[in-house]
PDB file of N, CA and C in Angstrom:
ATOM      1  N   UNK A   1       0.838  -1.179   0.000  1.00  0.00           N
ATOM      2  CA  UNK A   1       0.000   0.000   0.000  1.00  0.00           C
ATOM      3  C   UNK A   1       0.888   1.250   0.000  1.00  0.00           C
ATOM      4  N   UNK A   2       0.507   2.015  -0.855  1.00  0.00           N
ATOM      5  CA  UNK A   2       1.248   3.228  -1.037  1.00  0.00           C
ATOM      6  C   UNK A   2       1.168   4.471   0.329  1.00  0.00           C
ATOM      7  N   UNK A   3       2.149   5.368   0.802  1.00  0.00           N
ATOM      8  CA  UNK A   3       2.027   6.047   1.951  1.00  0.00           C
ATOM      9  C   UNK A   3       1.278   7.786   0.900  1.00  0.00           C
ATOM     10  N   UNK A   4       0.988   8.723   1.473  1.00  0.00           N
ATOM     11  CA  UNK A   4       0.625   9.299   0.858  1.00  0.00           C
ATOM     12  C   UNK A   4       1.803  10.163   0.074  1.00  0.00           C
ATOM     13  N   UNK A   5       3.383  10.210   0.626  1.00  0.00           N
ATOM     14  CA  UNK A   5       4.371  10.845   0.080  1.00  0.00           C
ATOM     15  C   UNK A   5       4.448   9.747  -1.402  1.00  0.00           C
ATOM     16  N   UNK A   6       4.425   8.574  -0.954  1.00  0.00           N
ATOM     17  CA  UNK A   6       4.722   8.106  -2.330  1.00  0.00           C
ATOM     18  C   UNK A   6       3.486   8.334  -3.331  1.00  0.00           C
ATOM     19  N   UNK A   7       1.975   8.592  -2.926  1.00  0.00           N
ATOM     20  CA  UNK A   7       1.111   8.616  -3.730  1.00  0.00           C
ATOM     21  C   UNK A   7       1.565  10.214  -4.329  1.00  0.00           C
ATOM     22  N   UNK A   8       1.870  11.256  -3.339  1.00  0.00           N
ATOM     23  CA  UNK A   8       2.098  12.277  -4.746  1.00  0.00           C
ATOM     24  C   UNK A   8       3.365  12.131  -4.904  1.00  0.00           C
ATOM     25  N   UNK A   9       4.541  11.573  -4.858  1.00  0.00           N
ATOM     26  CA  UNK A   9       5.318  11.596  -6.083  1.00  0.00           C
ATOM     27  C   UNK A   9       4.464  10.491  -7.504  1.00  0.00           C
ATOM     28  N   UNK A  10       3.787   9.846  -7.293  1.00  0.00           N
ATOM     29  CA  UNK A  10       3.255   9.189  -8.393  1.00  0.00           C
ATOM     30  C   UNK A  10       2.801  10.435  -8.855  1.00  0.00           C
ATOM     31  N   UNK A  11       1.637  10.959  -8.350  1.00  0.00           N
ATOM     32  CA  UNK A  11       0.838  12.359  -9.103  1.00  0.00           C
ATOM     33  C   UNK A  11       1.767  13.215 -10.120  1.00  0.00           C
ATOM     34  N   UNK A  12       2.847  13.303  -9.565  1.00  0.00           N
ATOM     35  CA  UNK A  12       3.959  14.429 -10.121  1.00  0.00           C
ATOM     36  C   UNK A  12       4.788  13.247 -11.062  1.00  0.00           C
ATOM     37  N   UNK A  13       4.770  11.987 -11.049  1.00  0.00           N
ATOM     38  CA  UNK A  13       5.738  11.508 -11.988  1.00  0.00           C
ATOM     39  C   UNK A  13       4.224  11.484 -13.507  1.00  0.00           C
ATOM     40  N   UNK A  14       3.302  11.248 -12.976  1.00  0.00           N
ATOM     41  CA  UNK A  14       1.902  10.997 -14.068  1.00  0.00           C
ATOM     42  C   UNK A  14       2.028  12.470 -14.862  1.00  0.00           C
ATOM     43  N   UNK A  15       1.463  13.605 -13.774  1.00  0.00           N
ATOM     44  CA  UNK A  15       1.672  14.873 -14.550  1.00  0.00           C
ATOM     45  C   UNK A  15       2.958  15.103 -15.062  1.00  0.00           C
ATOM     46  N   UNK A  16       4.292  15.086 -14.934  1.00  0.00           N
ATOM     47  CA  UNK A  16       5.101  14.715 -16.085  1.00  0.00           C
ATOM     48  C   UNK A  16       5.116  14.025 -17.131  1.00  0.00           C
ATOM     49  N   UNK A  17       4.746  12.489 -16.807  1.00  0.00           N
ATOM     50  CA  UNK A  17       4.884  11.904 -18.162  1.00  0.00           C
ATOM     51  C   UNK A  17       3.335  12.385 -19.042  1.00  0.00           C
ATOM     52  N   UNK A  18       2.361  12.960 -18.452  1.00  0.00           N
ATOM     53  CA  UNK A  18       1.857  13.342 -19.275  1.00  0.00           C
ATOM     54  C   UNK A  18       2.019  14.440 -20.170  1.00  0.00           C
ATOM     55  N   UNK A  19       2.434  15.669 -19.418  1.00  0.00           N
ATOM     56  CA  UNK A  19       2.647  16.643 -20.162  1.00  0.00           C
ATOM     57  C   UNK A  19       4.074  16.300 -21.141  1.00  0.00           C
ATOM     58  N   UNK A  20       4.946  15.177 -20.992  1.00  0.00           N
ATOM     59  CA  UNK A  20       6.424  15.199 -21.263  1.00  0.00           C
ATOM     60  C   UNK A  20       7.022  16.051 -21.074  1.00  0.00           C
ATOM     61  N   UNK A  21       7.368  16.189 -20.046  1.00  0.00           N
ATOM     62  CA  UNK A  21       8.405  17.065 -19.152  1.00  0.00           C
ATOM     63  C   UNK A  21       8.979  16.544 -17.948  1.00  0.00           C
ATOM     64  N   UNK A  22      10.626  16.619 -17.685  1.00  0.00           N
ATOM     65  CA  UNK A  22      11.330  16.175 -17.062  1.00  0.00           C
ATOM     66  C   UNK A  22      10.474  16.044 -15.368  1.00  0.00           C
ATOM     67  N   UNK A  23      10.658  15.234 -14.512  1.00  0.00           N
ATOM     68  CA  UNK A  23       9.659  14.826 -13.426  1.00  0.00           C
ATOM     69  C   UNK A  23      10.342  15.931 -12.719  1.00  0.00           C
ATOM     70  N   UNK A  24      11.821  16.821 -12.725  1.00  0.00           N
ATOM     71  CA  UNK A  24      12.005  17.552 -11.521  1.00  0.00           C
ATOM     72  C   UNK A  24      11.145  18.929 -12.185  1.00  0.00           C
ATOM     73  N   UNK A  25      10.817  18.994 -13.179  1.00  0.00           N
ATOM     74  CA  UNK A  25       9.968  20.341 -13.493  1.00  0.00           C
ATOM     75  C   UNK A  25       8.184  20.336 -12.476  1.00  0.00           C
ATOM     76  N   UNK A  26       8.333  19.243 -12.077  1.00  0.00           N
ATOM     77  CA  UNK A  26       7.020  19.125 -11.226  1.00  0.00           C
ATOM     78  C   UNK A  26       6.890  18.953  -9.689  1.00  0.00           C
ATOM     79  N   UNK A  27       6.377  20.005  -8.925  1.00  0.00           N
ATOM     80  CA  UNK A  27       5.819  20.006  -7.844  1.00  0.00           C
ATOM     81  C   UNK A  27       5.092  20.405  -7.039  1.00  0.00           C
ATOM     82  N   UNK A  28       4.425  20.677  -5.854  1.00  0.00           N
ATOM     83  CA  UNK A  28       3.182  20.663  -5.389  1.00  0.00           C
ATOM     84  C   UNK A  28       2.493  22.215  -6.470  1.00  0.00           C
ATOM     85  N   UNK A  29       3.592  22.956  -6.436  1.00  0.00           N
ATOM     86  CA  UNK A  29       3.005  24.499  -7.152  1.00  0.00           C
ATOM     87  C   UNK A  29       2.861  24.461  -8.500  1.00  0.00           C
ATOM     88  N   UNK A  30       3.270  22.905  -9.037  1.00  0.00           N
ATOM     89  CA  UNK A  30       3.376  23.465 -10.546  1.00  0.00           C
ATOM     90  C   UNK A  30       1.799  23.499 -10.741  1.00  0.00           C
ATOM     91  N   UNK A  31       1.918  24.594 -11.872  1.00  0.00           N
ATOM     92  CA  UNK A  31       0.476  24.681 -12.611  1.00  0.00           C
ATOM     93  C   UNK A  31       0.708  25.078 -14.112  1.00  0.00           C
ATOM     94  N   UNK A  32      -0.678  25.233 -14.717  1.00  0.00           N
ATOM     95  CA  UNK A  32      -0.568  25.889 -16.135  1.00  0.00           C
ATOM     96  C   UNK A  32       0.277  27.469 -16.373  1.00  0.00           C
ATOM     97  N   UNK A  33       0.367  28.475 -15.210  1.00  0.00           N
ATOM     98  CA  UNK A  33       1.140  29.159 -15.317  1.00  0.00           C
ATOM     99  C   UNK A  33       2.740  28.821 -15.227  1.00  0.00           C
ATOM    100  N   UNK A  34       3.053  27.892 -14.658  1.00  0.00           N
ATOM    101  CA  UNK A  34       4.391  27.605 -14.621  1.00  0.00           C
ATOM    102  C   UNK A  34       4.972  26.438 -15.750  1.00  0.00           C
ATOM    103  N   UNK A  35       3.779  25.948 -16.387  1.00  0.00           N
ATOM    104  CA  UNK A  35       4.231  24.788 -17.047  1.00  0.00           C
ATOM    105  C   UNK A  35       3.414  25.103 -18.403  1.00  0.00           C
ATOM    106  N   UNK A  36       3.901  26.032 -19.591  1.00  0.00           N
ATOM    107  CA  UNK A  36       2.952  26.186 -20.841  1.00  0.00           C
ATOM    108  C   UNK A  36       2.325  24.900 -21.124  1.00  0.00           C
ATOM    109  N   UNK A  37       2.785  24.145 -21.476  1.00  0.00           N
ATOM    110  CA  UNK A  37       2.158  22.850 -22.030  1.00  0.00           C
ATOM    111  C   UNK A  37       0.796  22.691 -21.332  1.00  0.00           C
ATOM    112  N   UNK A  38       0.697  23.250 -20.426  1.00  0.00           N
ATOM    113  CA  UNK A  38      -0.617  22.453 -19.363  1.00  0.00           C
ATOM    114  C   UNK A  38      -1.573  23.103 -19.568  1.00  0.00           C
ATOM    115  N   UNK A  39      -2.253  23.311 -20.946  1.00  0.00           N
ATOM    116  CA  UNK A  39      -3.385  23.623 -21.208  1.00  0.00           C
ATOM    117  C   UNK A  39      -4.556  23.292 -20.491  1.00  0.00           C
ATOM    118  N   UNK A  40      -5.894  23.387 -21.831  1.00  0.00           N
ATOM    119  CA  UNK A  40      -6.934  22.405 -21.239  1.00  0.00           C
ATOM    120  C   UNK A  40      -7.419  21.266 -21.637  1.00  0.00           C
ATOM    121  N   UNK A  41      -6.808  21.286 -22.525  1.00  0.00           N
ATOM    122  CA  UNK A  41      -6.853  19.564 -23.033  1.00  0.00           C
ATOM    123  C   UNK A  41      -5.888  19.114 -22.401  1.00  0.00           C
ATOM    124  N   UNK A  42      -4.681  19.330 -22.059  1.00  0.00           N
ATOM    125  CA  UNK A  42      -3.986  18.818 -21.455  1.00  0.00           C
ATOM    126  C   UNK A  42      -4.216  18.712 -19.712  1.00  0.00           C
ATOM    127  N   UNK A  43      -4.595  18.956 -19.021  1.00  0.00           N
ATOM    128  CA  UNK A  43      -5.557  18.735 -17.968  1.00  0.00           C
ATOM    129  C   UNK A  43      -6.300  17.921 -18.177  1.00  0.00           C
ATOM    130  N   UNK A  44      -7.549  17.720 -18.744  1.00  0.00           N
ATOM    131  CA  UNK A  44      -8.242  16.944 -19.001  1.00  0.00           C
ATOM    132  C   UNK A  44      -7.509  15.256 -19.089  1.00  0.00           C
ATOM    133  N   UNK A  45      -6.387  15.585 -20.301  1.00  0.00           N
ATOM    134  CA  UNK A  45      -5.721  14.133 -20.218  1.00  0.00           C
ATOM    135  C   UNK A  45      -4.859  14.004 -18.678  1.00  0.00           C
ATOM    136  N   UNK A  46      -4.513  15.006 -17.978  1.00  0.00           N
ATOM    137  CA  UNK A  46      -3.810  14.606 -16.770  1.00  0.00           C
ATOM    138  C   UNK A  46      -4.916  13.955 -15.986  1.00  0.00           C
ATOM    139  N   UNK A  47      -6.246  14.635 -15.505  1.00  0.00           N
ATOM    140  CA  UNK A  47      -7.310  14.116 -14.825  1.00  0.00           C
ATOM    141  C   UNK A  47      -7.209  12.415 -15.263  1.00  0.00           C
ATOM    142  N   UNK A  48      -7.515  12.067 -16.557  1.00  0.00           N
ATOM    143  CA  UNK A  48      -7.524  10.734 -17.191  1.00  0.00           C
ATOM    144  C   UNK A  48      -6.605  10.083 -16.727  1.00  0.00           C
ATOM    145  N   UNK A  49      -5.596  10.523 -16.805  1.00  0.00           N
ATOM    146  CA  UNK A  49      -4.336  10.136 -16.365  1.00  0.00           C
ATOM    147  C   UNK A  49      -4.598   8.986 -14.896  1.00  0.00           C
ATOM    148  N   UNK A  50      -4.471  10.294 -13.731  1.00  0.00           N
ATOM    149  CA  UNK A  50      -4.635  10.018 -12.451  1.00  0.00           C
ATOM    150  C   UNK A  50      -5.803   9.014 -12.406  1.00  0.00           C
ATOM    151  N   UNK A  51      -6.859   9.108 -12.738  1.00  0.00           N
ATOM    152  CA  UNK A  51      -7.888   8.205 -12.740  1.00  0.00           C
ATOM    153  C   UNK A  51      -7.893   6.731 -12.634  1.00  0.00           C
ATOM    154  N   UNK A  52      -6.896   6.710 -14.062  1.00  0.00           N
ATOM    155  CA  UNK A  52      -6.405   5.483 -14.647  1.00  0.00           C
ATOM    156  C   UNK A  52      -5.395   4.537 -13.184  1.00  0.00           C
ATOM    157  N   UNK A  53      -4.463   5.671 -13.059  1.00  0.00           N
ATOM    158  CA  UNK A  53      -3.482   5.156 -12.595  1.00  0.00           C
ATOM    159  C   UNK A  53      -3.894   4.977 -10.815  1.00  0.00           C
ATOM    160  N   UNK A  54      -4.594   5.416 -10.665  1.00  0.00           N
ATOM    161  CA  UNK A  54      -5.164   5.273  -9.015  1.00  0.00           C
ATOM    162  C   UNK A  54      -6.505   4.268  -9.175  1.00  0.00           C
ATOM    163  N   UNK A  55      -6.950   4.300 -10.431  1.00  0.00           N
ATOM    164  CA  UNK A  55      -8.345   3.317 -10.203  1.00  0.00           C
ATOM    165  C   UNK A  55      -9.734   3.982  -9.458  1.00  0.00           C
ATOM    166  N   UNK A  56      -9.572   5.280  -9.727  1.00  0.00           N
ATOM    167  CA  UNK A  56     -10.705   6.132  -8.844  1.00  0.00           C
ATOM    168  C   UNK A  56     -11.719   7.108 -10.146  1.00  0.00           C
ATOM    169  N   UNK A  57     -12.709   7.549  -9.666  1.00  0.00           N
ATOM    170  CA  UNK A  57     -13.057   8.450 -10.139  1.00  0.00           C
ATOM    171  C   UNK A  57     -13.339   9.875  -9.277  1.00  0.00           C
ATOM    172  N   UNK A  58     -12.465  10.984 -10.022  1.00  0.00           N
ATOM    173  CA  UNK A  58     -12.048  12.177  -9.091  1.00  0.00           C
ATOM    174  C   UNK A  58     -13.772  13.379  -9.464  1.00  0.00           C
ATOM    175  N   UNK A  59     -14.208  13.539  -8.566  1.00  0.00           N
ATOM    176  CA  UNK A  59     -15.024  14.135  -8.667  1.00  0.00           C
ATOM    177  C   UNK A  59     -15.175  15.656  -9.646  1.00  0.00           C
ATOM    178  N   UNK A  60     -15.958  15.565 -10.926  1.00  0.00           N
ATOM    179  CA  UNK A  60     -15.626  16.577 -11.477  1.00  0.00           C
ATOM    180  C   UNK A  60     -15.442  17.431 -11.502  1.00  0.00           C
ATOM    181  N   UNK A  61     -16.251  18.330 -10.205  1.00  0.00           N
ATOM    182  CA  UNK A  61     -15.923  19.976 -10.309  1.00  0.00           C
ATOM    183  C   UNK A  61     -14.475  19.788  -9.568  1.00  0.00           C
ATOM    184  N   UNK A  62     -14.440  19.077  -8.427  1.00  0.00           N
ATOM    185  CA  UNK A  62     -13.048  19.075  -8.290  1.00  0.00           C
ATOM    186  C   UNK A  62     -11.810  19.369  -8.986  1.00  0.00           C
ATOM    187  N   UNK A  63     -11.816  18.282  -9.941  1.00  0.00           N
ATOM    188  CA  UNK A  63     -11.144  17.436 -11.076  1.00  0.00           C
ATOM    189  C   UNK A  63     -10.866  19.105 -11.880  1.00  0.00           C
ATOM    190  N   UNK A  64     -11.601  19.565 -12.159  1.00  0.00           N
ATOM    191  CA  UNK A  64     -11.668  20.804 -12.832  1.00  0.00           C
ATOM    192  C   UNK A  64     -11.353  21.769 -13.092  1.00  0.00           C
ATOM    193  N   UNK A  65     -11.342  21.835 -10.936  1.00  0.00           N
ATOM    194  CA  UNK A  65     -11.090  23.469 -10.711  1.00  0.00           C
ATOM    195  C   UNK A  65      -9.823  23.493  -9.775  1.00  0.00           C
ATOM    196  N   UNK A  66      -9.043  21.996  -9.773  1.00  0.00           N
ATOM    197  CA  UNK A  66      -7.621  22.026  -8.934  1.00  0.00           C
ATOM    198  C   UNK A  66      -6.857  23.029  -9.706  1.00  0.00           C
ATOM    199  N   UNK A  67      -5.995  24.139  -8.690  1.00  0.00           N
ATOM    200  CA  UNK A  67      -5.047  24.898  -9.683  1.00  0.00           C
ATOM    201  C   UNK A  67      -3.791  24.415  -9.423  1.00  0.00           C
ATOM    202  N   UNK A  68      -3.289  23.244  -9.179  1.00  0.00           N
ATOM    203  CA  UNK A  68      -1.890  22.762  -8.862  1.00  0.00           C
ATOM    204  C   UNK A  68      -1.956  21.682  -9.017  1.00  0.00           C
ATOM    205  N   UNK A  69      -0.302  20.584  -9.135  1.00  0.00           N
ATOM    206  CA  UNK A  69      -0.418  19.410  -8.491  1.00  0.00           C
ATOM    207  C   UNK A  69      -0.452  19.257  -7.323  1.00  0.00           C
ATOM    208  N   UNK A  70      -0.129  19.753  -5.981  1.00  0.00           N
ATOM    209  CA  UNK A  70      -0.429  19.856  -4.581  1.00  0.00           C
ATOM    210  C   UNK A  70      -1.935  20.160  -4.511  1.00  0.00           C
ATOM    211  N   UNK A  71      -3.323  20.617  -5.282  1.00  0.00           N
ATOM    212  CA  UNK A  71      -4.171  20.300  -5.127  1.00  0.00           C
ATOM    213  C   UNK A  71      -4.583  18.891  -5.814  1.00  0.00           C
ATOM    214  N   UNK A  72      -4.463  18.773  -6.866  1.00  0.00           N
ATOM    215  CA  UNK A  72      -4.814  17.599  -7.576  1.00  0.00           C
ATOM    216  C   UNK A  72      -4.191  16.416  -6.701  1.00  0.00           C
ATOM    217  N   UNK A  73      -2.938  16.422  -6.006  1.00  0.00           N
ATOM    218  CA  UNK A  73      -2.322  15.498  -5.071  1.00  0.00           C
ATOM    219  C   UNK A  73      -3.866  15.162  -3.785  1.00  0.00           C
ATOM    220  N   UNK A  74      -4.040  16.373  -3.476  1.00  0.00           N
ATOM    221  CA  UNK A  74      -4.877  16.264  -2.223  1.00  0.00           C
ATOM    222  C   UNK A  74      -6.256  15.787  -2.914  1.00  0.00           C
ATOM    223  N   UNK A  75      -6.893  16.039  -3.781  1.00  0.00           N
ATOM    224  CA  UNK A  75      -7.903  15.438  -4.385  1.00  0.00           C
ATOM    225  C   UNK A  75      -8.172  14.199  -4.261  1.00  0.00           C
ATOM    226  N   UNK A  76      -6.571  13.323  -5.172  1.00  0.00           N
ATOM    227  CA  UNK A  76      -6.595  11.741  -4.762  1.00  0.00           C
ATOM    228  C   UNK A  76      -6.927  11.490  -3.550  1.00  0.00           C
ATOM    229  N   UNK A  77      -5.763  11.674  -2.895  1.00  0.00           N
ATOM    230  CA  UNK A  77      -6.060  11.760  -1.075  1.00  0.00           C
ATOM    231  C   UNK A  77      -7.070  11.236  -0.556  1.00  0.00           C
ATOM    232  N   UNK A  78      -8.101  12.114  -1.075  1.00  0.00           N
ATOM    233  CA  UNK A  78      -9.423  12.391  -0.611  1.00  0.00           C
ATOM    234  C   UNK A  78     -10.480  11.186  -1.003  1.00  0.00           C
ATOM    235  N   UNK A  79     -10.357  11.387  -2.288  1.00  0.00           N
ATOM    236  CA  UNK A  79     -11.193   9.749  -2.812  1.00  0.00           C
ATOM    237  C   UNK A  79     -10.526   8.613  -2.408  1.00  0.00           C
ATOM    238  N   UNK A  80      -9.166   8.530  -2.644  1.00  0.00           N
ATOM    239  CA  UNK A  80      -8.820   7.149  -2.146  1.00  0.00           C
ATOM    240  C   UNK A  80      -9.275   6.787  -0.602  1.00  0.00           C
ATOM    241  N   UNK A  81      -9.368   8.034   0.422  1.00  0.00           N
ATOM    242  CA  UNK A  81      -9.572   7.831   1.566  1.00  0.00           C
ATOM    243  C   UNK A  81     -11.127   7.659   1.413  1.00  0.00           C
ATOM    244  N   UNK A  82     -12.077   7.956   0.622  1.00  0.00           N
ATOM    245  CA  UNK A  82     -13.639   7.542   0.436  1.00  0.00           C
ATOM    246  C   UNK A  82     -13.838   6.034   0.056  1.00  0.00           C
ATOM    247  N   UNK A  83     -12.945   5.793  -0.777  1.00  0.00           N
ATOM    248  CA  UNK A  83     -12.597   4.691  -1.364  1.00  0.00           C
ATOM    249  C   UNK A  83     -12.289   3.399  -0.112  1.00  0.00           C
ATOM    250  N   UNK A  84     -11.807   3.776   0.235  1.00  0.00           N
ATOM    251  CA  UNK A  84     -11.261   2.850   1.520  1.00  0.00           C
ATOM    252  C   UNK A  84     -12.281   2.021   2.413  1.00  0.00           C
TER     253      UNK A  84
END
């Protein structure tokens, strides 16, 4: 079972390999202002992403309106702990 430090470095290695960008360009602050690539399609595929890779479904407005990976980190968090 994963601890929650290792669940967001997963978050931050996913939002890298999704956007393709090196994994140290990612952390709790990165966002679409710090990272061009991170549109809104590209969000969308990160959401997919995490989904996939945790086995959850992240609640949409959530899912939506995270402005970071340190929110999107805490999001999982949250369902996996519903999940449980």
């Amino acid at each position: 079972m994963e601890t929650g430090v290792e669940r967001f470095e997963t978050v931050c290695a996913v939002v890298a390999e999704t956007l393709d960008v090196d994994r140290v360009e990612v952390d709790a602050d990165t966002c679409s202002a710090t990272l061009p690539v991170w549109d809104s399609l590209a969000h969308l595929m990160i959401i997919n992403a995490i989904e996939k890779r945790f086995a959850v479904a992240l609640p949409k407005r959530g899912a939506y309106t995270v402005k970071n990976v340190g929110e999107l980190a805490g999001l999982v968090e949250r369902q996996l702990g519903h999940a449980a």
